[in-house]
PDB file of N, CA and C in Angstrom:
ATOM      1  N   UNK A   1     354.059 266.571  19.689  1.00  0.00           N
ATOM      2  CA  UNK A   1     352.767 266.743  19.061  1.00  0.00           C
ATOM      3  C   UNK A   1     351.675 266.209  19.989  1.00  0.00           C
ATOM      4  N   UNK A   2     350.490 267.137  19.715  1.00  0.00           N
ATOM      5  CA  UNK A   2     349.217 266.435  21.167  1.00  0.00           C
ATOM      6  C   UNK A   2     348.675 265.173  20.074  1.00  0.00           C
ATOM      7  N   UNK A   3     348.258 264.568  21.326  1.00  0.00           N
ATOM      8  CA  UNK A   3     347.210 263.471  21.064  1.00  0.00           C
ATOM      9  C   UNK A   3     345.828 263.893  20.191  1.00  0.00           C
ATOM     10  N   UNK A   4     345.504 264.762  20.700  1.00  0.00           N
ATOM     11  CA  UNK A   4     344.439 265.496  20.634  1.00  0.00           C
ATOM     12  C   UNK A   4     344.108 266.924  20.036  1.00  0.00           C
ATOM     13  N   UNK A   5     343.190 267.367  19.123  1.00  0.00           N
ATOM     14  CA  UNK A   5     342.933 268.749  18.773  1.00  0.00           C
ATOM     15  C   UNK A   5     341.815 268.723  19.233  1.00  0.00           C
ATOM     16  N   UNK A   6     340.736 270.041  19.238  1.00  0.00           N
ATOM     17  CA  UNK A   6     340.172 270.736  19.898  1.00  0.00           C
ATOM     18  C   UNK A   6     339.982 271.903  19.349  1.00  0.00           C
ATOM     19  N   UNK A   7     339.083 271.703  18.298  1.00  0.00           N
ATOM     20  CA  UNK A   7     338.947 273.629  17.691  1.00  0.00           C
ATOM     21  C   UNK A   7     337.483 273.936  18.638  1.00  0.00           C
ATOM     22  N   UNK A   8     338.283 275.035  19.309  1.00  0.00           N
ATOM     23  CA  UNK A   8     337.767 275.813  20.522  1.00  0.00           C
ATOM     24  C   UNK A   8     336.869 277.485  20.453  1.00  0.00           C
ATOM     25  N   UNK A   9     335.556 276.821  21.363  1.00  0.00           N
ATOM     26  CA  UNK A   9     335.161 278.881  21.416  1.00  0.00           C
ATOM     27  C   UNK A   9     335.406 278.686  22.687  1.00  0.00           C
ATOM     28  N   UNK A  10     335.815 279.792  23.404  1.00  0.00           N
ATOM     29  CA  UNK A  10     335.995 279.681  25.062  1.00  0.00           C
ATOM     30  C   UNK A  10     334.190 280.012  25.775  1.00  0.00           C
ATOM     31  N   UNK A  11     333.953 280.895  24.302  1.00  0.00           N
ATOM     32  CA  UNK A  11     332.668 281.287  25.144  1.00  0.00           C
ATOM     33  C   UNK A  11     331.460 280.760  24.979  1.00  0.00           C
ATOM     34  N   UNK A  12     331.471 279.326  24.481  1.00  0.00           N
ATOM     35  CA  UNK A  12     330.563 278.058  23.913  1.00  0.00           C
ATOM     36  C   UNK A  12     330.990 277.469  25.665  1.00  0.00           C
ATOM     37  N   UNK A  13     329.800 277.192  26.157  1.00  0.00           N
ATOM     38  CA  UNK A  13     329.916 275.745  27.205  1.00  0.00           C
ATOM     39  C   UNK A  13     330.353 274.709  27.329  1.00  0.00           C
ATOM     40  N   UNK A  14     329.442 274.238  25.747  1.00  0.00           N
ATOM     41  CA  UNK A  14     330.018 272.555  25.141  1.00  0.00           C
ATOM     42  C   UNK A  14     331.044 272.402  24.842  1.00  0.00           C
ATOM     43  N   UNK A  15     331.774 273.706  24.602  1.00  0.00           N
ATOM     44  CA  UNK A  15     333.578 273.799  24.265  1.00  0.00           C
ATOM     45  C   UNK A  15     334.094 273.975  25.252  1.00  0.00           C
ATOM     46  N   UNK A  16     333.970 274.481  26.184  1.00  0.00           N
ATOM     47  CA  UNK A  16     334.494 274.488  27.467  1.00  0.00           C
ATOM     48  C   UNK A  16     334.218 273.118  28.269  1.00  0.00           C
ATOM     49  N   UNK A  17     333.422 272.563  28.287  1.00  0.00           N
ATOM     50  CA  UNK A  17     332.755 271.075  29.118  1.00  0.00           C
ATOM     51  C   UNK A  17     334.042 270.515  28.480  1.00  0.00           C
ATOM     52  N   UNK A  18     333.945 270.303  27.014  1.00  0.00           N
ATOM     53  CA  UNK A  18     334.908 269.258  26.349  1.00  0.00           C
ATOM     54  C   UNK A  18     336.374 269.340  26.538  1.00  0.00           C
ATOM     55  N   UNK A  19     336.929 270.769  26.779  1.00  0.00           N
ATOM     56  CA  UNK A  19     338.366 271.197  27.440  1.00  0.00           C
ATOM     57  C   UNK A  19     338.520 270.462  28.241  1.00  0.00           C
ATOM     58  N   UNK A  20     337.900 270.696  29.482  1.00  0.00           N
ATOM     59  CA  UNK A  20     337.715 270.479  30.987  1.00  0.00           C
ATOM     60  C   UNK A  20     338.212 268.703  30.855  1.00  0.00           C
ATOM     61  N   UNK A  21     337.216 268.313  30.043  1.00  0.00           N
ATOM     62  CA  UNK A  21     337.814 266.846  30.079  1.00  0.00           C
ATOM     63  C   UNK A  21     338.287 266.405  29.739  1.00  0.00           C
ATOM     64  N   UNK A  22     339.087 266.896  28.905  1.00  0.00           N
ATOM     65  CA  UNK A  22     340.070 266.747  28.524  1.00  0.00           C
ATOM     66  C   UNK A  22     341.815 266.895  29.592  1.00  0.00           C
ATOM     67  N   UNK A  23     341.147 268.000  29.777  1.00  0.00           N
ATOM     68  CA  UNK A  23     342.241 268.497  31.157  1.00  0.00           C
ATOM     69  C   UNK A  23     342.153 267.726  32.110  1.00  0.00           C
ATOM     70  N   UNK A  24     340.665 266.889  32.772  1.00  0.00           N
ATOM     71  CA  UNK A  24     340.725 266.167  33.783  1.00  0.00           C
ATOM     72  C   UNK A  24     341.270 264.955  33.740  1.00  0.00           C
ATOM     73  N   UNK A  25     341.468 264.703  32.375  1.00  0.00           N
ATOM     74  CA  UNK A  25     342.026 263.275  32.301  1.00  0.00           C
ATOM     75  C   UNK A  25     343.458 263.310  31.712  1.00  0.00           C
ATOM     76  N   UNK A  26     344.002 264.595  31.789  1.00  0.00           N
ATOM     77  CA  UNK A  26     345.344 264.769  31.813  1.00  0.00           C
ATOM     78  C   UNK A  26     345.973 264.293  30.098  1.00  0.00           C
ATOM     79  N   UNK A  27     344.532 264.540  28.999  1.00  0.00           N
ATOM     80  CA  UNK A  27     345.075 264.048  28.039  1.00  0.00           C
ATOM     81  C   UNK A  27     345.982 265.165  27.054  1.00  0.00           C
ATOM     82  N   UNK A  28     347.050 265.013  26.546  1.00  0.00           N
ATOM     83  CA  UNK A  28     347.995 266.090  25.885  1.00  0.00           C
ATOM     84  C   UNK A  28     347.067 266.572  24.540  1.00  0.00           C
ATOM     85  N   UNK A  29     346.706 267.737  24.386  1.00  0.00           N
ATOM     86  CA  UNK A  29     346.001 268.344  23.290  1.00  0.00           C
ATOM     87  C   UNK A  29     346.355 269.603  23.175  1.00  0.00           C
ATOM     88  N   UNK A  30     346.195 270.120  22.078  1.00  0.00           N
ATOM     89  CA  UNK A  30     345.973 271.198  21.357  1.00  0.00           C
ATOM     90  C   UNK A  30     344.935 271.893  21.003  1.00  0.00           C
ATOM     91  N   UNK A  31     345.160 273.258  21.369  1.00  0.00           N
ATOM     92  CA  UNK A  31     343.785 274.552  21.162  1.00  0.00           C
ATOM     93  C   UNK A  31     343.791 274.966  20.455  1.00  0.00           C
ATOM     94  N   UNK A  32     342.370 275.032  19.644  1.00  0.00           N
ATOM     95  CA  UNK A  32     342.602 275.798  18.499  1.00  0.00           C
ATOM     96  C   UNK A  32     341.731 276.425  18.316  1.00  0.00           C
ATOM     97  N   UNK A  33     342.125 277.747  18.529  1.00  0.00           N
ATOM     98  CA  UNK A  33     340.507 279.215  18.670  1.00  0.00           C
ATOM     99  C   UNK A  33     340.220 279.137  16.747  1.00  0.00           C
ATOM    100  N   UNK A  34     339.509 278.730  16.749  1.00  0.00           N
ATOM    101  CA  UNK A  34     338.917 278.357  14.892  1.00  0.00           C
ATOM    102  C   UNK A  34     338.458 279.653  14.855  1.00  0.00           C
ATOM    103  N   UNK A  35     338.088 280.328  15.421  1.00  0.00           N
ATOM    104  CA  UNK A  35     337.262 281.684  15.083  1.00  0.00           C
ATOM    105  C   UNK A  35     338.637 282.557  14.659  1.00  0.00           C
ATOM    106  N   UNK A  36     340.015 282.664  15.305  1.00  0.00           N
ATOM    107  CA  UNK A  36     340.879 283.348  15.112  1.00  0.00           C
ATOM    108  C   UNK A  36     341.842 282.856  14.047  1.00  0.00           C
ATOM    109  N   UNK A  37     342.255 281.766  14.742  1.00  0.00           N
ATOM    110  CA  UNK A  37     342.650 281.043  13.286  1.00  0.00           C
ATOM    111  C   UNK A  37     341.889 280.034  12.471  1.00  0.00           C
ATOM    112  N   UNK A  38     341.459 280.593  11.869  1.00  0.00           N
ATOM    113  CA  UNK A  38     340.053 280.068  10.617  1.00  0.00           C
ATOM    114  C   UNK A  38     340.956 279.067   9.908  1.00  0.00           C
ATOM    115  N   UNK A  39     340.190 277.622  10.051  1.00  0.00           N
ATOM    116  CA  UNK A  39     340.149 276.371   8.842  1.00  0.00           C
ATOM    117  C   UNK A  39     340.285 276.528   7.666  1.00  0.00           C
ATOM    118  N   UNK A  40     341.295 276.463   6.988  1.00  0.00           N
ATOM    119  CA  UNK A  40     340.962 276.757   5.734  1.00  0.00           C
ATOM    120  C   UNK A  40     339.839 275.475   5.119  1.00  0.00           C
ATOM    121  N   UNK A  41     339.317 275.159   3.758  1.00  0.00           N
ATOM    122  CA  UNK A  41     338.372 274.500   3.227  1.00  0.00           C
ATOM    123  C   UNK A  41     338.864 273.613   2.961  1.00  0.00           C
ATOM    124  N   UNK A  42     340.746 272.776   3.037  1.00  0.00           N
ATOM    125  CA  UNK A  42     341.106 271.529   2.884  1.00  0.00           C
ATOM    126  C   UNK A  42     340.827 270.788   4.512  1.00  0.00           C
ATOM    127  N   UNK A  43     340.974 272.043   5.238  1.00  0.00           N
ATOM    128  CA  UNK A  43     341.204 271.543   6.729  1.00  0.00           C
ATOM    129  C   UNK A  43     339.468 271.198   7.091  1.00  0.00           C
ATOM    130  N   UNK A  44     338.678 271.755   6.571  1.00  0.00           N
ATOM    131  CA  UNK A  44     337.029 271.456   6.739  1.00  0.00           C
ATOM    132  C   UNK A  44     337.035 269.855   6.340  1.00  0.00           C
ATOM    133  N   UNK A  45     337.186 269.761   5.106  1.00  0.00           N
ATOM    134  CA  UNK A  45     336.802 268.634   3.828  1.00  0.00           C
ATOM    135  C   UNK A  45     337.706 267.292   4.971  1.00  0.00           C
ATOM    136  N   UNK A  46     339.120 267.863   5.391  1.00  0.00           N
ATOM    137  CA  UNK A  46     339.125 267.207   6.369  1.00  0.00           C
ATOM    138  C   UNK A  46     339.113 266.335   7.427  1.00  0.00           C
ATOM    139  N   UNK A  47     338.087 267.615   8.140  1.00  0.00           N
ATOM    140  CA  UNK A  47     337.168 267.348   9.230  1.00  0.00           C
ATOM    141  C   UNK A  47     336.011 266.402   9.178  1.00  0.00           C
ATOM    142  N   UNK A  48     335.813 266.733   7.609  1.00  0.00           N
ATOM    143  CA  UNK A  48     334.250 265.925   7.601  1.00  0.00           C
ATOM    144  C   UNK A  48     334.732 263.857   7.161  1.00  0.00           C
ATOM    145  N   UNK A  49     336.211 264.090   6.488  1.00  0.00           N
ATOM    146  CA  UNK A  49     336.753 263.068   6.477  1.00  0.00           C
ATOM    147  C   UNK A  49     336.596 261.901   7.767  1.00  0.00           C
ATOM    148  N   UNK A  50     337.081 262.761   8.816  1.00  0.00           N
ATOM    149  CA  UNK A  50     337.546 262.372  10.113  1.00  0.00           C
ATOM    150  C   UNK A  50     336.473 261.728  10.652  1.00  0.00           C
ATOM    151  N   UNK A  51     335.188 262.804  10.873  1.00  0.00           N
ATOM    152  CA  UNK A  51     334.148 262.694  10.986  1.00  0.00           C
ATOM    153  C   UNK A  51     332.766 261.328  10.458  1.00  0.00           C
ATOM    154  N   UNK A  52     333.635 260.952   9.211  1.00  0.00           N
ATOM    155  CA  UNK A  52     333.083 259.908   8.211  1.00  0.00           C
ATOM    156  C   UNK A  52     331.521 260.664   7.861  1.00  0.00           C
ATOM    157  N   UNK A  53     331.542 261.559   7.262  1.00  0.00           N
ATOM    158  CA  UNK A  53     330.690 262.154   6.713  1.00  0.00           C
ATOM    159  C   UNK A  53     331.299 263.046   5.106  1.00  0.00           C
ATOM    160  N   UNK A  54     330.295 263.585   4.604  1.00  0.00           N
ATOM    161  CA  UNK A  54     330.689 264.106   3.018  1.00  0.00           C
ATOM    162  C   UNK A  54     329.389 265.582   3.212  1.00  0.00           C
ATOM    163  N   UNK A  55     328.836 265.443   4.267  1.00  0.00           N
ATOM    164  CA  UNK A  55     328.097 266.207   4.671  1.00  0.00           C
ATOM    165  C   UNK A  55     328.494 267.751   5.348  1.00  0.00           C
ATOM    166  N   UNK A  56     328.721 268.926   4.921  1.00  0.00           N
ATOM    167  CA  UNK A  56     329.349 269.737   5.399  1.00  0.00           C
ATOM    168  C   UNK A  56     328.340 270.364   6.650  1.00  0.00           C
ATOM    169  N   UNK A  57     327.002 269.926   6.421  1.00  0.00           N
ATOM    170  CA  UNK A  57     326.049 270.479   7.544  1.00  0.00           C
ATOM    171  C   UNK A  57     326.300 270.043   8.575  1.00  0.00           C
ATOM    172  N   UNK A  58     327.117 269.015   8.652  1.00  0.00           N
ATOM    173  CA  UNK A  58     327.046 268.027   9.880  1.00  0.00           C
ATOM    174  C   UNK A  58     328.203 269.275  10.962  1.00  0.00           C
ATOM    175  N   UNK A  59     328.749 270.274  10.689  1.00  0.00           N
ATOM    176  CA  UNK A  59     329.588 270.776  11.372  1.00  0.00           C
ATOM    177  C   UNK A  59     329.332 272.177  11.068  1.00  0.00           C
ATOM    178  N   UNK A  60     328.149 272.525  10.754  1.00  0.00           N
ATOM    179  CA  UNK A  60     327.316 273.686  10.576  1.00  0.00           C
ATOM    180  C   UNK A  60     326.292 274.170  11.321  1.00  0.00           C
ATOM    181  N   UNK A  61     326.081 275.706  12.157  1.00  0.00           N
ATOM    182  CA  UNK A  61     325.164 275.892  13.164  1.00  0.00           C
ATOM    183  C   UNK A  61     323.941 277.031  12.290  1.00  0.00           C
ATOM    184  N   UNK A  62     323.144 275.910  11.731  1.00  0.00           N
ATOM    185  CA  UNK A  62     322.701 276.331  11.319  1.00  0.00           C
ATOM    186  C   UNK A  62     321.559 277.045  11.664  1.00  0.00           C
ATOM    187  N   UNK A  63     321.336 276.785  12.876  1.00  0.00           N
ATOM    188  CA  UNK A  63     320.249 277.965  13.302  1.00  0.00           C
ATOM    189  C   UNK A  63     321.269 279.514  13.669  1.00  0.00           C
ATOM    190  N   UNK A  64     321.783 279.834  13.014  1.00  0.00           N
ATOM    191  CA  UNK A  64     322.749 281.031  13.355  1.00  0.00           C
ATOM    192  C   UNK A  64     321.770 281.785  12.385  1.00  0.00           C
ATOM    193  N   UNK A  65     322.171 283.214  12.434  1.00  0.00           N
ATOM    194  CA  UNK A  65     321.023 284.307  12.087  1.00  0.00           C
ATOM    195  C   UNK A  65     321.854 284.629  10.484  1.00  0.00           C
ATOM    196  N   UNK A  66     323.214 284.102  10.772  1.00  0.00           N
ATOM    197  CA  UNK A  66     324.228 284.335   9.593  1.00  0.00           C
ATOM    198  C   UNK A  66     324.103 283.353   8.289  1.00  0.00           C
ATOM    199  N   UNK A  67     323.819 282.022   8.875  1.00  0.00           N
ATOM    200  CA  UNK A  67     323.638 280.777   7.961  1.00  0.00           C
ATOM    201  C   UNK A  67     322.014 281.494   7.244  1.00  0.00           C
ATOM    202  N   UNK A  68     321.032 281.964   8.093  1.00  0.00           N
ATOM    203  CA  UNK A  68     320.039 282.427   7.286  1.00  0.00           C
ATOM    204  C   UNK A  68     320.022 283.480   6.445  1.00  0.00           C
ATOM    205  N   UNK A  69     320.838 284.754   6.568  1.00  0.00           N
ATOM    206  CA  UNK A  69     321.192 285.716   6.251  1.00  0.00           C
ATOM    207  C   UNK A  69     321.984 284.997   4.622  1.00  0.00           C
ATOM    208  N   UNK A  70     323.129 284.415   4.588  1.00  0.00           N
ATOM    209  CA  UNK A  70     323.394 283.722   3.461  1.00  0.00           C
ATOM    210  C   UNK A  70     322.833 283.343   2.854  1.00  0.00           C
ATOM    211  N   UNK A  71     321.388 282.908   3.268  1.00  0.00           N
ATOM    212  CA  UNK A  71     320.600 281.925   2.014  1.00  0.00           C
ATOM    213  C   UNK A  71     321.230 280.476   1.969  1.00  0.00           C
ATOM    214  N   UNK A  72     321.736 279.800   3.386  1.00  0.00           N
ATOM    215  CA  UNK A  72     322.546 278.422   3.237  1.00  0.00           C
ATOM    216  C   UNK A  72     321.420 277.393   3.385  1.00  0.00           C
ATOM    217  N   UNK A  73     320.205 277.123   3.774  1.00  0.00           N
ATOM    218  CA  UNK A  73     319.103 276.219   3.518  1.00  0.00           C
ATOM    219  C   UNK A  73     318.829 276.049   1.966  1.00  0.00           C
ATOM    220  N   UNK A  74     319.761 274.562   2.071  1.00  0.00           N
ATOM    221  CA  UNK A  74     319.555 273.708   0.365  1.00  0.00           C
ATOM    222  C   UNK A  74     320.561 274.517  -0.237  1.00  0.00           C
ATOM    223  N   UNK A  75     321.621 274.816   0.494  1.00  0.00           N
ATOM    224  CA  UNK A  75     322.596 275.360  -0.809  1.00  0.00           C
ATOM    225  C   UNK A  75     323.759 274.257  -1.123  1.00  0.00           C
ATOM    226  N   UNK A  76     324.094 274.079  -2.206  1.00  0.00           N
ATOM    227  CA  UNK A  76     325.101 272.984  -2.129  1.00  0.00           C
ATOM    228  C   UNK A  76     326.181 272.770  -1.441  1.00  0.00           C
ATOM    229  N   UNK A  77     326.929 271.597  -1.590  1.00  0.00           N
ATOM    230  CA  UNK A  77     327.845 271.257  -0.490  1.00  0.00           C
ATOM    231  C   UNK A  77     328.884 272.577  -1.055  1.00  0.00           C
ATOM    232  N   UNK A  78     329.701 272.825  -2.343  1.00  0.00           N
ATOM    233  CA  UNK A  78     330.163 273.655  -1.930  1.00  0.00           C
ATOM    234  C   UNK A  78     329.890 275.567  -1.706  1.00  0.00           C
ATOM    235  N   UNK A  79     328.977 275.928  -1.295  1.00  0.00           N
ATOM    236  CA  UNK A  79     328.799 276.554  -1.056  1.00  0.00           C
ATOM    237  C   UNK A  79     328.801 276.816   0.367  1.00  0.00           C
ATOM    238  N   UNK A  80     328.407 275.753   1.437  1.00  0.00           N
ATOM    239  CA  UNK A  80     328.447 275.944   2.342  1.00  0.00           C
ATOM    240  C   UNK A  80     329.464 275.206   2.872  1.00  0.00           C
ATOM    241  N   UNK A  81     330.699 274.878   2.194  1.00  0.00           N
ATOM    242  CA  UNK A  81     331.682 274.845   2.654  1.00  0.00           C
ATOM    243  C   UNK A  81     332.766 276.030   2.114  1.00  0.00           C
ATOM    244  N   UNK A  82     332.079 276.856   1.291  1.00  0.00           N
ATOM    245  CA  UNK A  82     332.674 278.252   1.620  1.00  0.00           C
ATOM    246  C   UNK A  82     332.061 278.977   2.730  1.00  0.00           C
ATOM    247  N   UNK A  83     331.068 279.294   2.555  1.00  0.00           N
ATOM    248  CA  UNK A  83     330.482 279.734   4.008  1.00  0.00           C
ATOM    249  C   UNK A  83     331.276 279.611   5.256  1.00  0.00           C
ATOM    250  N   UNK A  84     331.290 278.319   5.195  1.00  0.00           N
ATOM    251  CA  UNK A  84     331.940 278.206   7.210  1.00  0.00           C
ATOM    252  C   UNK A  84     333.345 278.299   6.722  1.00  0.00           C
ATOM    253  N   UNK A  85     334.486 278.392   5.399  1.00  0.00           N
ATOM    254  CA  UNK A  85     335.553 278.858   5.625  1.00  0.00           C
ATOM    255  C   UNK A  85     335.451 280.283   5.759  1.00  0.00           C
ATOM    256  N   UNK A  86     334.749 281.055   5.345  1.00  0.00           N
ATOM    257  CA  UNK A  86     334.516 282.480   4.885  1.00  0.00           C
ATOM    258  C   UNK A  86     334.127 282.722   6.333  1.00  0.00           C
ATOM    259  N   UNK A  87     333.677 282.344   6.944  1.00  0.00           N
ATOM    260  CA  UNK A  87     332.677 282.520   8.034  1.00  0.00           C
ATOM    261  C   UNK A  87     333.090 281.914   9.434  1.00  0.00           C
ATOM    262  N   UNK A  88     334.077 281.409  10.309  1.00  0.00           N
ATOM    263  CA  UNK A  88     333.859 281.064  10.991  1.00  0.00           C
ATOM    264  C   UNK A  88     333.299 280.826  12.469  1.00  0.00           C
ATOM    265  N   UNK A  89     332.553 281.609  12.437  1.00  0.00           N
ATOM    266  CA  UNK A  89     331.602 281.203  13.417  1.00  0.00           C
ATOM    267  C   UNK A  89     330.355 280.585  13.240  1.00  0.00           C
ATOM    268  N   UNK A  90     329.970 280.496  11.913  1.00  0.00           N
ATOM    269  CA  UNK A  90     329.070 279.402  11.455  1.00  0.00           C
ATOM    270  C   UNK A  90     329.699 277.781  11.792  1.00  0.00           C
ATOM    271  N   UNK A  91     330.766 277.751  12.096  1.00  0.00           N
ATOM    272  CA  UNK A  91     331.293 276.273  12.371  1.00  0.00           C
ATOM    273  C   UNK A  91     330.805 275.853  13.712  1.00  0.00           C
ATOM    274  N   UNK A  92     330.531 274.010  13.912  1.00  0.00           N
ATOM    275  CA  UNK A  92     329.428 273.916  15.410  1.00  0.00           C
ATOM    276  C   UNK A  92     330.879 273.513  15.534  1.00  0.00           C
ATOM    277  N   UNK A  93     330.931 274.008  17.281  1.00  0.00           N
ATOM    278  CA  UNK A  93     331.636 273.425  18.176  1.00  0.00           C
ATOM    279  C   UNK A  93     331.667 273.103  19.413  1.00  0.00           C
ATOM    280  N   UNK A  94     331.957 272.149  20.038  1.00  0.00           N
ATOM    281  CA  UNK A  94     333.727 271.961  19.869  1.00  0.00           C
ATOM    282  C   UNK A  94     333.721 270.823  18.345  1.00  0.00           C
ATOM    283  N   UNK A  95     334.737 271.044  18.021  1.00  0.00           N
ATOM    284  CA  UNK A  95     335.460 269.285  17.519  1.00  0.00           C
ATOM    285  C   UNK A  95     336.582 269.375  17.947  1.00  0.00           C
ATOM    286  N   UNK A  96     336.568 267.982  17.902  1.00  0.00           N
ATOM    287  CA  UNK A  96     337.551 267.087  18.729  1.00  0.00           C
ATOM    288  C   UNK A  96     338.299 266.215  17.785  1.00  0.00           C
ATOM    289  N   UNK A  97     339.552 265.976  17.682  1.00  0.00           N
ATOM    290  CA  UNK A  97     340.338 265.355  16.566  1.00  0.00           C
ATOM    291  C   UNK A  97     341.055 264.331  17.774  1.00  0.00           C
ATOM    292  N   UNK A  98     340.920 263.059  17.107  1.00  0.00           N
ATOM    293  CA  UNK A  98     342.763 261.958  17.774  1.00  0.00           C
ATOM    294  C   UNK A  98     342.043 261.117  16.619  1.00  0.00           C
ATOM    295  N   UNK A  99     343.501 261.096  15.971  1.00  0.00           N
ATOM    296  CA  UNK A  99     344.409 260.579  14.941  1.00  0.00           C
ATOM    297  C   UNK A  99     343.349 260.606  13.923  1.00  0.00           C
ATOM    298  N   UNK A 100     342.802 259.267  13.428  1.00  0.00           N
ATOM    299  CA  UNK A 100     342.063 259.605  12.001  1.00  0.00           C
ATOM    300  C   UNK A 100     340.180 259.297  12.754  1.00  0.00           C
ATOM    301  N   UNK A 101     339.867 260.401  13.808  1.00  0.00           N
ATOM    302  CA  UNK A 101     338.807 260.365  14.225  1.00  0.00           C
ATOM    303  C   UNK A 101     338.704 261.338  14.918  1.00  0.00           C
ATOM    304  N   UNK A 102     337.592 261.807  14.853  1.00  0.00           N
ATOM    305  CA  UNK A 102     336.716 263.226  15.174  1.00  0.00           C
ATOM    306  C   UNK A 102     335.470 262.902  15.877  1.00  0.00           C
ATOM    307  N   UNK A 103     334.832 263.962  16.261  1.00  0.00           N
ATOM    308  CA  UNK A 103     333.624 264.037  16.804  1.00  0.00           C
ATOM    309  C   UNK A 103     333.381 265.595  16.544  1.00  0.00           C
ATOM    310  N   UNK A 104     331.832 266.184  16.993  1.00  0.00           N
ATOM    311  CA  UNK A 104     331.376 267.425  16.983  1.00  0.00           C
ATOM    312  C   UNK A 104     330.729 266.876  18.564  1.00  0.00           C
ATOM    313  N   UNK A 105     331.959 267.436  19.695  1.00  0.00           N
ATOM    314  CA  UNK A 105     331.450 267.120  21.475  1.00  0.00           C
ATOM    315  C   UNK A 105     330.112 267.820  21.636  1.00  0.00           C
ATOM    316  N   UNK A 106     329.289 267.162  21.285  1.00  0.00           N
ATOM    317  CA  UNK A 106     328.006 268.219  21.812  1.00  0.00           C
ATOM    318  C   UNK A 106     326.764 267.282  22.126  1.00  0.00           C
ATOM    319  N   UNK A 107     326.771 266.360  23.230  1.00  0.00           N
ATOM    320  CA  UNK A 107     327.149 267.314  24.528  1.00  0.00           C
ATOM    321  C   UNK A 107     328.342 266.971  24.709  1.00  0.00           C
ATOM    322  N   UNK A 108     328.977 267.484  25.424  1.00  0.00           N
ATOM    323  CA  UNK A 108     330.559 267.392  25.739  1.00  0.00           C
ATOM    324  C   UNK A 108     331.417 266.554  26.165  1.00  0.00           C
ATOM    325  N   UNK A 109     330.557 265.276  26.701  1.00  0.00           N
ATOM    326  CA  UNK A 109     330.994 264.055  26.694  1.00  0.00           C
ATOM    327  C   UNK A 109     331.137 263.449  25.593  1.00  0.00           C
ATOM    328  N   UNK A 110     330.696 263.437  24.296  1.00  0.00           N
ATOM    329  CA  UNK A 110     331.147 263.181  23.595  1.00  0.00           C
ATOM    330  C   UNK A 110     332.440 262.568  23.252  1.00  0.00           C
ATOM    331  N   UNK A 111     333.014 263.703  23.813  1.00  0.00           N
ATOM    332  CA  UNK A 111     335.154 263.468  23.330  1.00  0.00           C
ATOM    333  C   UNK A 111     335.224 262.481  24.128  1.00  0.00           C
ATOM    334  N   UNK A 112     334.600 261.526  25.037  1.00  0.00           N
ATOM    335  CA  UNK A 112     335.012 260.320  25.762  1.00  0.00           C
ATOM    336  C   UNK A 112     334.701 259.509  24.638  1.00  0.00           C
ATOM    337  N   UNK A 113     334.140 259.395  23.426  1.00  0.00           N
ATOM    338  CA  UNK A 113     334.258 258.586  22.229  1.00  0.00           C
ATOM    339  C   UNK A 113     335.321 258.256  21.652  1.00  0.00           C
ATOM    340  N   UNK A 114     336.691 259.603  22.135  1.00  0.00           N
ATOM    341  CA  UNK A 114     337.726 259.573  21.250  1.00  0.00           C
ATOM    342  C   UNK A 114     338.851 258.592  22.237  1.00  0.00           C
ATOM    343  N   UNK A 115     338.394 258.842  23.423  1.00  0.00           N
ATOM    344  CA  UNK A 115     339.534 258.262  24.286  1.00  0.00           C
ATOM    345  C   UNK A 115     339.600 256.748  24.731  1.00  0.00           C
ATOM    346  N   UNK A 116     338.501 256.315  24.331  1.00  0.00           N
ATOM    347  CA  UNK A 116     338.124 254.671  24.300  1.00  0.00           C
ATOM    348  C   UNK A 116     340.148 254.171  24.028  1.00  0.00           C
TER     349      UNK A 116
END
């Protein structure tokens, strides 16, 4: 089992930066294209666990044309934690998982929070 998760866009920067350093420091992790294989809404609730938040925005891109298109400004928590299961590319990434701690790498150093 990796040390590390990593729900991944390849074609995000900040997800790619956060790979990279991951790879440079030779740490054992796991990829996880979230867009293909979509979070379900225990695996969100989660995230936001991990995260120490109850806040589902906190892992929401909400300037996306889709989050506006929904009507997700002031919609309740669960609503927009159907959204980004229903939806995943409304999810911000990267995140970064080791053990019972997370981050949203952005900027992509970030995930050096996890490796302390």
């Amino acid at each position: 089992m990796a040390d590390v998760t990593i729900w991944h866009n390849q074609r995000c920067s900040k997800s790619r930066g956060a790979l990279a350093i991951l790879e440079e420091r030779g740490i054992d992790h796991e990829v996880v294209r979230y867009l293909e294989d979509t979070p379900s809404r225990a695996q969100l609730e989660g995230v936001l666990q991990l995260l120490g938040t109850d806040d589902p925005t906190a892992i929401a891109r909400r300037n996306e044309d889709l989050w506006k298109e929904l009507g997700l400004d002031g919609a309740d928590r669960d609503a927009v934690l159907d959204a980004l299961a229903a939806n995943p590319s409304l999810i911000e990434r990267p995140i970064v998982i080791k053990g019972d701690r997370a981050v949203v790498a952005r900027p992509s150093e970030r995930v050096l929070e996890l490796l302390d």
